[in-house]
C-alpha atoms as a PDB file:
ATOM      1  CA  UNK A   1      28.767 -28.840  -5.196  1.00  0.00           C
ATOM      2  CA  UNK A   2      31.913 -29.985  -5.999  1.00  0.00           C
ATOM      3  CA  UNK A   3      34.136 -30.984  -3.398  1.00  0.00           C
ATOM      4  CA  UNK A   4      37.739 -29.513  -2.308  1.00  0.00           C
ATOM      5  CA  UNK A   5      40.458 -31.764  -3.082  1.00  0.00           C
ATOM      6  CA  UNK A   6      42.505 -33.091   0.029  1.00  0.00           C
ATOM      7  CA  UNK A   7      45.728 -31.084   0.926  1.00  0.00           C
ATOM      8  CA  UNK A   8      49.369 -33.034  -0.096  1.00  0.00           C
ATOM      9  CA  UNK A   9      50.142 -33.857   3.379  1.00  0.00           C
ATOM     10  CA  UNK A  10      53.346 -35.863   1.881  1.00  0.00           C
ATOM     11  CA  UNK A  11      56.834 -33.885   3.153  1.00  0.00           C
ATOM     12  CA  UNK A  12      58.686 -32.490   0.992  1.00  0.00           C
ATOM     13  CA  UNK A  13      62.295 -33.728   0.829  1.00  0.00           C
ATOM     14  CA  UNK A  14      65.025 -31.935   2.489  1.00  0.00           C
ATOM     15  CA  UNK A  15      67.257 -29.818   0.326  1.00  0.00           C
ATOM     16  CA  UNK A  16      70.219 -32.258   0.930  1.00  0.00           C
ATOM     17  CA  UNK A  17      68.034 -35.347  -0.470  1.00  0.00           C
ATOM     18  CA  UNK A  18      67.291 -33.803  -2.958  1.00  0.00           C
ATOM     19  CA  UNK A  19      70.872 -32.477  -4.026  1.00  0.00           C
ATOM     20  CA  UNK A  20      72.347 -35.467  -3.045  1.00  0.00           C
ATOM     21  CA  UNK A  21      69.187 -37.373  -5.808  1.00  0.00           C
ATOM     22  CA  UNK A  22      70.309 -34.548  -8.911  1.00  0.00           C
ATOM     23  CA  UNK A  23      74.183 -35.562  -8.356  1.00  0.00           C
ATOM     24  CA  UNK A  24      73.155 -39.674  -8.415  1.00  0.00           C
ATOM     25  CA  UNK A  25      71.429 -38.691 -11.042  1.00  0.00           C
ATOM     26  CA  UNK A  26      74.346 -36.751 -12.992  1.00  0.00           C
ATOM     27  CA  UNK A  27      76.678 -39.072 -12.198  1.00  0.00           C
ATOM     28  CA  UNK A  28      75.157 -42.323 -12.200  1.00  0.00           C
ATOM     29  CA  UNK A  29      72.003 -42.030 -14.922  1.00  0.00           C
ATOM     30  CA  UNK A  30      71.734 -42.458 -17.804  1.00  0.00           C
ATOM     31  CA  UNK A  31      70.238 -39.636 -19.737  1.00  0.00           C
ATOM     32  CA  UNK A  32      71.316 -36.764 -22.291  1.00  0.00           C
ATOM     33  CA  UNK A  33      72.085 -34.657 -19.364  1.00  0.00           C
ATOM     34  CA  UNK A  34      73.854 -37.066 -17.088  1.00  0.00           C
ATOM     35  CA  UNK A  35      76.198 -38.401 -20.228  1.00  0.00           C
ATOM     36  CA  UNK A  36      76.699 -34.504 -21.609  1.00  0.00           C
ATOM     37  CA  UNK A  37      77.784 -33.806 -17.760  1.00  0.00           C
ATOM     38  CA  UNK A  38      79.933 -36.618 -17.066  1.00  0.00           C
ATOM     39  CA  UNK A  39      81.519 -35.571 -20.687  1.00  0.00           C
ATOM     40  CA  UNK A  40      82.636 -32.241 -19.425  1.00  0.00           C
ATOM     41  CA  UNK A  41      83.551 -33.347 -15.970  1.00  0.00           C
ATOM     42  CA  UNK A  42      86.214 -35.629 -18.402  1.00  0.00           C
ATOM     43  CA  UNK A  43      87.235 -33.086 -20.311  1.00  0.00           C
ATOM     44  CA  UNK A  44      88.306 -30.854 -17.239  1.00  0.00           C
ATOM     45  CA  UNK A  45      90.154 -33.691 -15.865  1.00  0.00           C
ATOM     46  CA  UNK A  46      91.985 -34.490 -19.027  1.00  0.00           C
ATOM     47  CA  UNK A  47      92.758 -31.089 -18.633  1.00  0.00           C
ATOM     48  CA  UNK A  48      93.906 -31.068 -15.637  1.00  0.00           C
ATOM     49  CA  UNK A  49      96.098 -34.343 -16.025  1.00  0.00           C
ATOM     50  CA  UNK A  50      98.062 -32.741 -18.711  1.00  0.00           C
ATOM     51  CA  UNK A  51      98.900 -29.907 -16.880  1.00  0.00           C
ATOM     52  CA  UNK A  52     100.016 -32.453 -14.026  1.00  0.00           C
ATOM     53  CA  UNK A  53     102.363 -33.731 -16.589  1.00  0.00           C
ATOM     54  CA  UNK A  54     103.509 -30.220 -18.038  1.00  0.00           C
ATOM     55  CA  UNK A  55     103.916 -28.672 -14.611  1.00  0.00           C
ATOM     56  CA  UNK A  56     107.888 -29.862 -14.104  1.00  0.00           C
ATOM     57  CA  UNK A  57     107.938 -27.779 -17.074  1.00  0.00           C
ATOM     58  CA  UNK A  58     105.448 -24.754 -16.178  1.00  0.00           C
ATOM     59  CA  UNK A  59     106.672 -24.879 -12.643  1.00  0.00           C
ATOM     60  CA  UNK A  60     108.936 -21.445 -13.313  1.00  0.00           C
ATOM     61  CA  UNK A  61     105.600 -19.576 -14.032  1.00  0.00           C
ATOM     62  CA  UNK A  62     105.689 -18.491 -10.104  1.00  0.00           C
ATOM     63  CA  UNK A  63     102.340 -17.258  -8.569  1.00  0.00           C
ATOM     64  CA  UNK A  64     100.543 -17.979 -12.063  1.00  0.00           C
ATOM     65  CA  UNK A  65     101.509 -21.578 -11.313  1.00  0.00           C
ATOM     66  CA  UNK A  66     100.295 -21.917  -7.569  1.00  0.00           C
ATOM     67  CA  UNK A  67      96.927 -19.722  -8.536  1.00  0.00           C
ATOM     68  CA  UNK A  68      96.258 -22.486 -11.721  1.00  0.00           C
ATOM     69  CA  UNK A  69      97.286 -25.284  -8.813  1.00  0.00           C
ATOM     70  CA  UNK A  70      94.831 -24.134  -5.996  1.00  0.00           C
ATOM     71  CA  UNK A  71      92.147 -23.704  -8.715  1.00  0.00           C
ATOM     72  CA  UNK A  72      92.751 -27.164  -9.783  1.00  0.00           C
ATOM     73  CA  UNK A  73      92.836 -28.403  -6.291  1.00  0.00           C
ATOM     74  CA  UNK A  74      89.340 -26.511  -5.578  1.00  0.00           C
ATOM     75  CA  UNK A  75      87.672 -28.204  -8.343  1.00  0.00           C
ATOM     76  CA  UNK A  76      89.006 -31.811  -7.391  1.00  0.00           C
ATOM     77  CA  UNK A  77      87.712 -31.201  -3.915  1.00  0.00           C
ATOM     78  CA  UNK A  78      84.435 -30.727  -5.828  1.00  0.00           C
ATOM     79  CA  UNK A  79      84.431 -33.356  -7.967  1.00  0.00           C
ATOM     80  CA  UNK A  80      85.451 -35.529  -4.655  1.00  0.00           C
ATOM     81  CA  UNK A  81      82.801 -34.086  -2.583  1.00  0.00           C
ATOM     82  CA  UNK A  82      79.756 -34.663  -5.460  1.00  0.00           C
ATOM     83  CA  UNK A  83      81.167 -38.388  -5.839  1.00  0.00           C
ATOM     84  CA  UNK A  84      81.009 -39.011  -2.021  1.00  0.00           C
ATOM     85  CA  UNK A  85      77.252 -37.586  -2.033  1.00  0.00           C
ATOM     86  CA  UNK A  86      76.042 -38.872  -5.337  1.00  0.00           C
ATOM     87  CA  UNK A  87      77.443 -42.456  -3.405  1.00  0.00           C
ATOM     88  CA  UNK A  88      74.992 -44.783  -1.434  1.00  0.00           C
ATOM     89  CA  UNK A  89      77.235 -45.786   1.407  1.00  0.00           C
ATOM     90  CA  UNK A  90      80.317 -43.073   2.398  1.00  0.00           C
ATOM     91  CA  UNK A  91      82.301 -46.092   3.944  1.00  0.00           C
ATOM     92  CA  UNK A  92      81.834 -48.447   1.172  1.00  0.00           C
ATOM     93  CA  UNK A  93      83.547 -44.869  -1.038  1.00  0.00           C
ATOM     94  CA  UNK A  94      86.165 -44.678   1.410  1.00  0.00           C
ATOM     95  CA  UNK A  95      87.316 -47.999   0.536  1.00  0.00           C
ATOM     96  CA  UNK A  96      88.258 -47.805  -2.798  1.00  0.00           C
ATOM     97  CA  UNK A  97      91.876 -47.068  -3.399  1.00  0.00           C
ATOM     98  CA  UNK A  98      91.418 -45.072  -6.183  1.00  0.00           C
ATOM     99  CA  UNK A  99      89.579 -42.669  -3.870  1.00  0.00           C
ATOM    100  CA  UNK A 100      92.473 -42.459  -1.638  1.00  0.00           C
ATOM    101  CA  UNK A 101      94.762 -42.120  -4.454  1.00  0.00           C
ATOM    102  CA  UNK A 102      92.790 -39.220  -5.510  1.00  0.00           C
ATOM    103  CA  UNK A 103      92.676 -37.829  -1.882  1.00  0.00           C
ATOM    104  CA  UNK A 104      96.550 -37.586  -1.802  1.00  0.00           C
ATOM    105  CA  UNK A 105      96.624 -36.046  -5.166  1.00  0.00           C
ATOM    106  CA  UNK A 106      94.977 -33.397  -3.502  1.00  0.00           C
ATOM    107  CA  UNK A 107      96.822 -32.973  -0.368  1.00  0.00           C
ATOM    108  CA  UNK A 108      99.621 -32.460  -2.707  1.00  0.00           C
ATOM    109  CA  UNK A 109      97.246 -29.467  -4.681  1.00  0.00           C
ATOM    110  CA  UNK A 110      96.696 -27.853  -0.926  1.00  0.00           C
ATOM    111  CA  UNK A 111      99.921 -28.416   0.705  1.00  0.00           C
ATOM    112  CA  UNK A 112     102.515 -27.597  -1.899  1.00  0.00           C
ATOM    113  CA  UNK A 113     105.176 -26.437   0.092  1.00  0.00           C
ATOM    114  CA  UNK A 114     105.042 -29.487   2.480  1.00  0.00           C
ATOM    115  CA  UNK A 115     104.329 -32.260  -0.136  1.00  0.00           C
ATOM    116  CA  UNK A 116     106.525 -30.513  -2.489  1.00  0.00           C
ATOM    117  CA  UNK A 117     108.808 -33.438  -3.240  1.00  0.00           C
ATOM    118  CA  UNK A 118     105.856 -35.959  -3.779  1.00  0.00           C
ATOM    119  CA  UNK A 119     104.564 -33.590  -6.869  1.00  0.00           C
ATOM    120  CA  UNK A 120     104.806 -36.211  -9.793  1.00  0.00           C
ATOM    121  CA  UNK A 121     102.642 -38.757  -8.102  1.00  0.00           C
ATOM    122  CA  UNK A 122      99.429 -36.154  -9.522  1.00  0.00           C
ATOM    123  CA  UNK A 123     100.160 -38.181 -12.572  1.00  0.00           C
ATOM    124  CA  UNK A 124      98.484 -40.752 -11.014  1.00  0.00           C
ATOM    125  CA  UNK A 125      95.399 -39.086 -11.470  1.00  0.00           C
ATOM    126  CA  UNK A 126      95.643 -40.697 -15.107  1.00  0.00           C
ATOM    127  CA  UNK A 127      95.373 -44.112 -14.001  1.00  0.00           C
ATOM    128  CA  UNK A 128      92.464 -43.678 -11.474  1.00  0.00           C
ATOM    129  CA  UNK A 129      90.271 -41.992 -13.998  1.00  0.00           C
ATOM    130  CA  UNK A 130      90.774 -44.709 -17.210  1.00  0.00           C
ATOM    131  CA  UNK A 131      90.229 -46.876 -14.220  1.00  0.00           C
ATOM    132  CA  UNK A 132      86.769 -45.514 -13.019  1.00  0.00           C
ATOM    133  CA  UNK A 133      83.428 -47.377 -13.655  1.00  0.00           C
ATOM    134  CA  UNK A 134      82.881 -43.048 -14.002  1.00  0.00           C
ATOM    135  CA  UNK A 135      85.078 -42.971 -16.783  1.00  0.00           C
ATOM    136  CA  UNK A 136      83.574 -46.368 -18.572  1.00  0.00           C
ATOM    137  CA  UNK A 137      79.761 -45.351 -18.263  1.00  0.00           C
ATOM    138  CA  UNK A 138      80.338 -41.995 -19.894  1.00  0.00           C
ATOM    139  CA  UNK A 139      83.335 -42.959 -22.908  1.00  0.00           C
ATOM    140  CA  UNK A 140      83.179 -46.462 -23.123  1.00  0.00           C
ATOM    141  CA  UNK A 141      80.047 -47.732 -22.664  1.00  0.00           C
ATOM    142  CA  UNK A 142      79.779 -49.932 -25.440  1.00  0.00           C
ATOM    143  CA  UNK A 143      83.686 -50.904 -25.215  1.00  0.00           C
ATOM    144  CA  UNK A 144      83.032 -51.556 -21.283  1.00  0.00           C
ATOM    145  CA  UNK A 145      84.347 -55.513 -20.696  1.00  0.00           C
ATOM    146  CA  UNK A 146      86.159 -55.976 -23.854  1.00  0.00           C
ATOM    147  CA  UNK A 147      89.293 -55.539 -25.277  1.00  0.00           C
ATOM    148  CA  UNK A 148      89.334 -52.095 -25.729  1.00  0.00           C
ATOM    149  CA  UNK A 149      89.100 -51.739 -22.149  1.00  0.00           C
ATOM    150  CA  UNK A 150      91.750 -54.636 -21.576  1.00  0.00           C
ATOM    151  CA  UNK A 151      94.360 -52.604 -23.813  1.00  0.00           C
ATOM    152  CA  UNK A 152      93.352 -49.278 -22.922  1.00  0.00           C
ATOM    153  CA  UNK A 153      94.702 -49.946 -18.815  1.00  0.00           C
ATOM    154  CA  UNK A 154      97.473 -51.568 -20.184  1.00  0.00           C
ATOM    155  CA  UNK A 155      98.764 -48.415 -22.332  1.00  0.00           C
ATOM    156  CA  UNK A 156      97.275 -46.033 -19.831  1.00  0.00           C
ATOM    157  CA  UNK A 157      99.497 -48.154 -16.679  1.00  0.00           C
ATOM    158  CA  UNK A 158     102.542 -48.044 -18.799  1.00  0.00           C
ATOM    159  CA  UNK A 159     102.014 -44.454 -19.553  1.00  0.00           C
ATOM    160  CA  UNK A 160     101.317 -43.358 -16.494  1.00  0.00           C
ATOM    161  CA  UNK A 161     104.443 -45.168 -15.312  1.00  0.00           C
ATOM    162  CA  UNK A 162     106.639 -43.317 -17.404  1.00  0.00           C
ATOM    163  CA  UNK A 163     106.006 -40.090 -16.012  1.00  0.00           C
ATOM    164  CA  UNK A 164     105.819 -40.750 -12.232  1.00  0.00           C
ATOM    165  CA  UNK A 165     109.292 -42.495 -12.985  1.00  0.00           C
ATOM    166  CA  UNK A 166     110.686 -39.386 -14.600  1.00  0.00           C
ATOM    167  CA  UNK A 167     109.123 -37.132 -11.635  1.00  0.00           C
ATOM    168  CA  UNK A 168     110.897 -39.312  -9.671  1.00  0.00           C
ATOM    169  CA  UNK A 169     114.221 -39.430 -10.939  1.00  0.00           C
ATOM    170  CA  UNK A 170     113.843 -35.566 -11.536  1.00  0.00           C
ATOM    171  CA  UNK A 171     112.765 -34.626  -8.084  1.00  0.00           C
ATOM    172  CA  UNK A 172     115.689 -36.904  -6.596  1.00  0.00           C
ATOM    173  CA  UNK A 173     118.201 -36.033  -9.188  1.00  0.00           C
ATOM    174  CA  UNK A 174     118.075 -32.685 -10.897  1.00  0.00           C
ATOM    175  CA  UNK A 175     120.538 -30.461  -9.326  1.00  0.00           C
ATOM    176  CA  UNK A 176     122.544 -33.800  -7.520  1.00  0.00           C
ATOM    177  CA  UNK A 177     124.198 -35.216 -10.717  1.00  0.00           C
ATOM    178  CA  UNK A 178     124.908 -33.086 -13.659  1.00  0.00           C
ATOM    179  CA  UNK A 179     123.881 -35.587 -16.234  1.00  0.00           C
ATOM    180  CA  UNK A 180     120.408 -34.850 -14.899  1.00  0.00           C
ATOM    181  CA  UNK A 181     119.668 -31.177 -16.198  1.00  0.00           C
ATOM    182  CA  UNK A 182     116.244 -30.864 -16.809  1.00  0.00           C
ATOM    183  CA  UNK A 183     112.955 -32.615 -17.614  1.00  0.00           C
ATOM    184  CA  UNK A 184     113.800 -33.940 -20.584  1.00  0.00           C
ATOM    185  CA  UNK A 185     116.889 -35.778 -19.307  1.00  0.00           C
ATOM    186  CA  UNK A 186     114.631 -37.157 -16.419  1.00  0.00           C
ATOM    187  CA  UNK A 187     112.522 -38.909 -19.389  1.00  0.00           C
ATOM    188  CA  UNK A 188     115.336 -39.492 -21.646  1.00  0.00           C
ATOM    189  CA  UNK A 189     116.328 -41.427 -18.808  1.00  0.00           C
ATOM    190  CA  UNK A 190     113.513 -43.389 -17.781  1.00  0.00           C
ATOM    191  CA  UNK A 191     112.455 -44.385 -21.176  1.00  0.00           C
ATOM    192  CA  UNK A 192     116.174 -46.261 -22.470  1.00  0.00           C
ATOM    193  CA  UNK A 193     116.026 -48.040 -18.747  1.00  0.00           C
ATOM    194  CA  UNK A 194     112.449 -49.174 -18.763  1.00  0.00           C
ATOM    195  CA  UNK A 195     113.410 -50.125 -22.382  1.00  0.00           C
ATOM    196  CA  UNK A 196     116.537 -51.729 -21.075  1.00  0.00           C
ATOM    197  CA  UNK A 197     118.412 -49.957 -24.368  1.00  0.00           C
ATOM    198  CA  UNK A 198     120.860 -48.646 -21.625  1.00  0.00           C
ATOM    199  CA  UNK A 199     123.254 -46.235 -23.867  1.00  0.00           C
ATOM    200  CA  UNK A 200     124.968 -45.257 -21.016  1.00  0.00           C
ATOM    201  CA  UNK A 201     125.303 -41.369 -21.405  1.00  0.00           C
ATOM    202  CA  UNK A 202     123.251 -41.024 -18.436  1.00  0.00           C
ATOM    203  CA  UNK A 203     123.236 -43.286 -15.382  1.00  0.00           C
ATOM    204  CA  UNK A 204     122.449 -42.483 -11.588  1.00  0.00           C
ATOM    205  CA  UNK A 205     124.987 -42.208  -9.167  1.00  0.00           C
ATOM    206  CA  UNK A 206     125.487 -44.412  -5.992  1.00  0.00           C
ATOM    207  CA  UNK A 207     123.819 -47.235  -5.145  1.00  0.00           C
ATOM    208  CA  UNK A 208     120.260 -45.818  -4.760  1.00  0.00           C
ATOM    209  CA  UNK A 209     120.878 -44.539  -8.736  1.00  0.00           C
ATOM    210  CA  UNK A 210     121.235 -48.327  -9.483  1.00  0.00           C
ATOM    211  CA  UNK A 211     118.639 -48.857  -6.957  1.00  0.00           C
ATOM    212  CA  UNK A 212     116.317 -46.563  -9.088  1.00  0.00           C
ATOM    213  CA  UNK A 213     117.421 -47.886 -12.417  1.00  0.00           C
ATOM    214  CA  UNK A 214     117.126 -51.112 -11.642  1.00  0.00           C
ATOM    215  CA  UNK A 215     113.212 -50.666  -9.918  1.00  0.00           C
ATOM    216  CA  UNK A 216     112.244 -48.851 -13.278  1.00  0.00           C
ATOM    217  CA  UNK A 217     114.221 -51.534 -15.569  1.00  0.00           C
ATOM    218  CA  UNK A 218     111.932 -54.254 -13.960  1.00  0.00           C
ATOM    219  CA  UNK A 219     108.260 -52.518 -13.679  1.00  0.00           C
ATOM    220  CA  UNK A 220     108.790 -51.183 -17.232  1.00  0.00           C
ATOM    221  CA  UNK A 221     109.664 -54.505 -18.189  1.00  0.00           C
ATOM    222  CA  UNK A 222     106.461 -55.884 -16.629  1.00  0.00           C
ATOM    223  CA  UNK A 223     104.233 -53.727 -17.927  1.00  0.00           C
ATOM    224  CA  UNK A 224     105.272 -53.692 -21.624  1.00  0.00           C
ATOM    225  CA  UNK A 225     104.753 -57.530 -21.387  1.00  0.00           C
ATOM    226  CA  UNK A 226     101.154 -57.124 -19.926  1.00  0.00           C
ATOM    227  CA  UNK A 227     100.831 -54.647 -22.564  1.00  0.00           C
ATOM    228  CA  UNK A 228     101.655 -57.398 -25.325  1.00  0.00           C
ATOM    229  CA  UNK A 229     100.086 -60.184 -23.999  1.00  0.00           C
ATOM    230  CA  UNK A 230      96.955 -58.021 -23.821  1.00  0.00           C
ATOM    231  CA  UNK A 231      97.427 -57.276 -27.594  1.00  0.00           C
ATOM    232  CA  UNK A 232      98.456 -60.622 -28.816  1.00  0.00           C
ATOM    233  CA  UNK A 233      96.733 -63.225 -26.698  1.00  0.00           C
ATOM    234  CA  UNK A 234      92.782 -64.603 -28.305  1.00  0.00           C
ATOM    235  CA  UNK A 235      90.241 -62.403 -28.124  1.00  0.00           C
ATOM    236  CA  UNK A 236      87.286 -63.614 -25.412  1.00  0.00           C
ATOM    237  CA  UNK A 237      84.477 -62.164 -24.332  1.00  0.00           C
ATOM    238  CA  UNK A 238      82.512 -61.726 -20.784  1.00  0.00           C
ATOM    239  CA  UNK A 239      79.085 -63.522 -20.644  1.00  0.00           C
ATOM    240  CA  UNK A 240      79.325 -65.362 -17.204  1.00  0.00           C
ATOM    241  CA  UNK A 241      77.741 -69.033 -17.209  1.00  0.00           C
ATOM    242  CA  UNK A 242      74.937 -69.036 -15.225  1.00  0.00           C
ATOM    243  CA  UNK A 243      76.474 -72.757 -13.776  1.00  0.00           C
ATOM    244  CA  UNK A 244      79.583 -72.179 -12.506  1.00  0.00           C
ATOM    245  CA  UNK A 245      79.751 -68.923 -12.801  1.00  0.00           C
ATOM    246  CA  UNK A 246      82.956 -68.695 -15.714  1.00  0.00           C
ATOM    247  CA  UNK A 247      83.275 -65.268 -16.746  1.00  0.00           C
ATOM    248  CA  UNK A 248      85.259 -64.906 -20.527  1.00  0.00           C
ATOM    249  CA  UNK A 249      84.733 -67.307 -23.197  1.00  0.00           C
ATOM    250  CA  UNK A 250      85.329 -67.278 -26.478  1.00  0.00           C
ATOM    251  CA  UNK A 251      83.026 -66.017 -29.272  1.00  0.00           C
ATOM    252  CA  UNK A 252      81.947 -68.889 -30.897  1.00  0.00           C
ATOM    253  CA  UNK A 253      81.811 -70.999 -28.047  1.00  0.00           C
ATOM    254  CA  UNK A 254      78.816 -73.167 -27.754  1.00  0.00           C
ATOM    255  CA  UNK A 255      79.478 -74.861 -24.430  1.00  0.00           C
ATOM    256  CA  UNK A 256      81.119 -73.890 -21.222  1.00  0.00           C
ATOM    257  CA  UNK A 257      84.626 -75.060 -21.250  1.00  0.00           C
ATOM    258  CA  UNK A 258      84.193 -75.430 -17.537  1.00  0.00           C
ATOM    259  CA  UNK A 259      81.135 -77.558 -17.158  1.00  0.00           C
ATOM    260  CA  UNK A 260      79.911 -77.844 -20.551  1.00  0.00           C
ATOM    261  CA  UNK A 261      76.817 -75.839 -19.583  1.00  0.00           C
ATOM    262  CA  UNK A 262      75.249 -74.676 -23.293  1.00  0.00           C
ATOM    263  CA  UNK A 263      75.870 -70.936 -23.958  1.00  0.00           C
ATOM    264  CA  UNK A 264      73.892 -68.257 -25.497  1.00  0.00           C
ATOM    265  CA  UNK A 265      76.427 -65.440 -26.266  1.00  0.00           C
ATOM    266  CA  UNK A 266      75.167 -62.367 -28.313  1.00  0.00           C
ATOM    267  CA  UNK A 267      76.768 -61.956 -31.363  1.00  0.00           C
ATOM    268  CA  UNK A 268      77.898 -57.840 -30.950  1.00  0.00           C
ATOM    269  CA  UNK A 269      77.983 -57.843 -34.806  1.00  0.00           C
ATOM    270  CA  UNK A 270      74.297 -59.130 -35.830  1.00  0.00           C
END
């Protein structure tokens, strides 16, 4: 007679463990399903980001534009709220500063008519996300550590620069000085200053115009020099000794120029 088999007296998890193991898994695995979701979680938010740019632009649309904005701001607050689950320790999250960059972006999505004036700093929502491990599991997985990535921030900081400088100067501006009359005169603007080209058909009144123009001069500077060192200086690559603990070396190298410790680098092309 054959005997019954023991009851599973192992608990079953609670429904938040077990949400909170599917969204690690989404957005921290590695499978078909976790890649395919993190693509589309991309997409929307290179979605979104454009519209953050565009909205100076769109921002006539009236209710249309404040329904599109709380529907954006409802799925960032998602998006935030799966990322704190799906992460081991909520302090460690809270750390980050591109978490509480993200945060403000959405105060700004909730609170428009308070945070009004402090609308073109959602472009910054650009930068955090090329500057995500998120974004560099899911695109750039095989580019993660290399140049790529090195000149990607660089064009994505510049870029990103650009347009909080023009939201700036058009949210401080526009309506104040009459050679700032609309959008396009903000970034006409910020571009031949950054540039330092300076042709002088537009300039910012009072000292906190040269203030301004003299802010966006320098960090424009700065960044199109990071921007061409990161395109002109020797290409290295990351394989840390395990000695002293160097982190780039060059391709070819043999030997740690550090401590002379011998190297065994893949070569990416074999």
């Amino acid at each position: 007679m054959s005997r019954a088999k023991p009851a599973d007296d192992s608990p079953e998890k609670p429904d938040g463990l077990r949400l909170r193991a599917r969204l690690r898994a989404l957005y921290h695995g590695s499978s078909v399903t976790a890649v395919r979701f993190r693509l589309a979680v991309l997409i929307i938010d290179l979605i979104i980001i454009a519209f953050f740019v565009a909205a100076p632009l769109l921002r006539e649309g009236g209710v249309i534009f404040y329904i599109i904005d709380y529907v954006i701001a409802a799925l960032l607050a998602a998006d935030l709220a799966a990322r704190a689950w799906a992460y081991s320790d909520m302090r460690d999250w809270l750390k980050k500063p591109i978490v509480w960059v993200d945060l403000f972006i959405l105060a700004t999505l909730l609170f428009p008519a308070w945070l009004f004036n402090l609308g073109f700093l959602r472009v910054l929502r650009l930068w955090t996300l090329i500057n995500s491990d998120f974004f560099w599991r899911t695109i750039g997985r095989r580019y993660d550590d290399t140049r790529v990535e090195e000149v990607t921030k660089a064009i994505v900081a510049l870029v990103t620069f650009i347009f909080v400088a023009t939201g700036f100067v058009y949210t401080s501006f526009m309506g104040r000085y009459e050679g700032i009359s609309g959008y396009i005169d903000a970034l006409y603007f910020t571009v031949t200053s950054l540039t330092t080209t300076g042709y002088g058909d537009i300039l910012l009144p009072g000292v906190w115009g040269r203030i301004v123009s003299i802010v966006i001069m320098l960090v424009g500077v700065t960044l199109f020099v990071r921007l061409g060192q990161t395109l002109l200086r020797p290409h290295k690559v990351r394989h840390p000794c395990d000695r002293c603990g160097l982190q780039v070396h060059e391709p070819d190298a043999v030997h740690c120029k550090a401590c002379g410790n011998l190297l065994c680098i893949p070569d990416e092309g074999a």
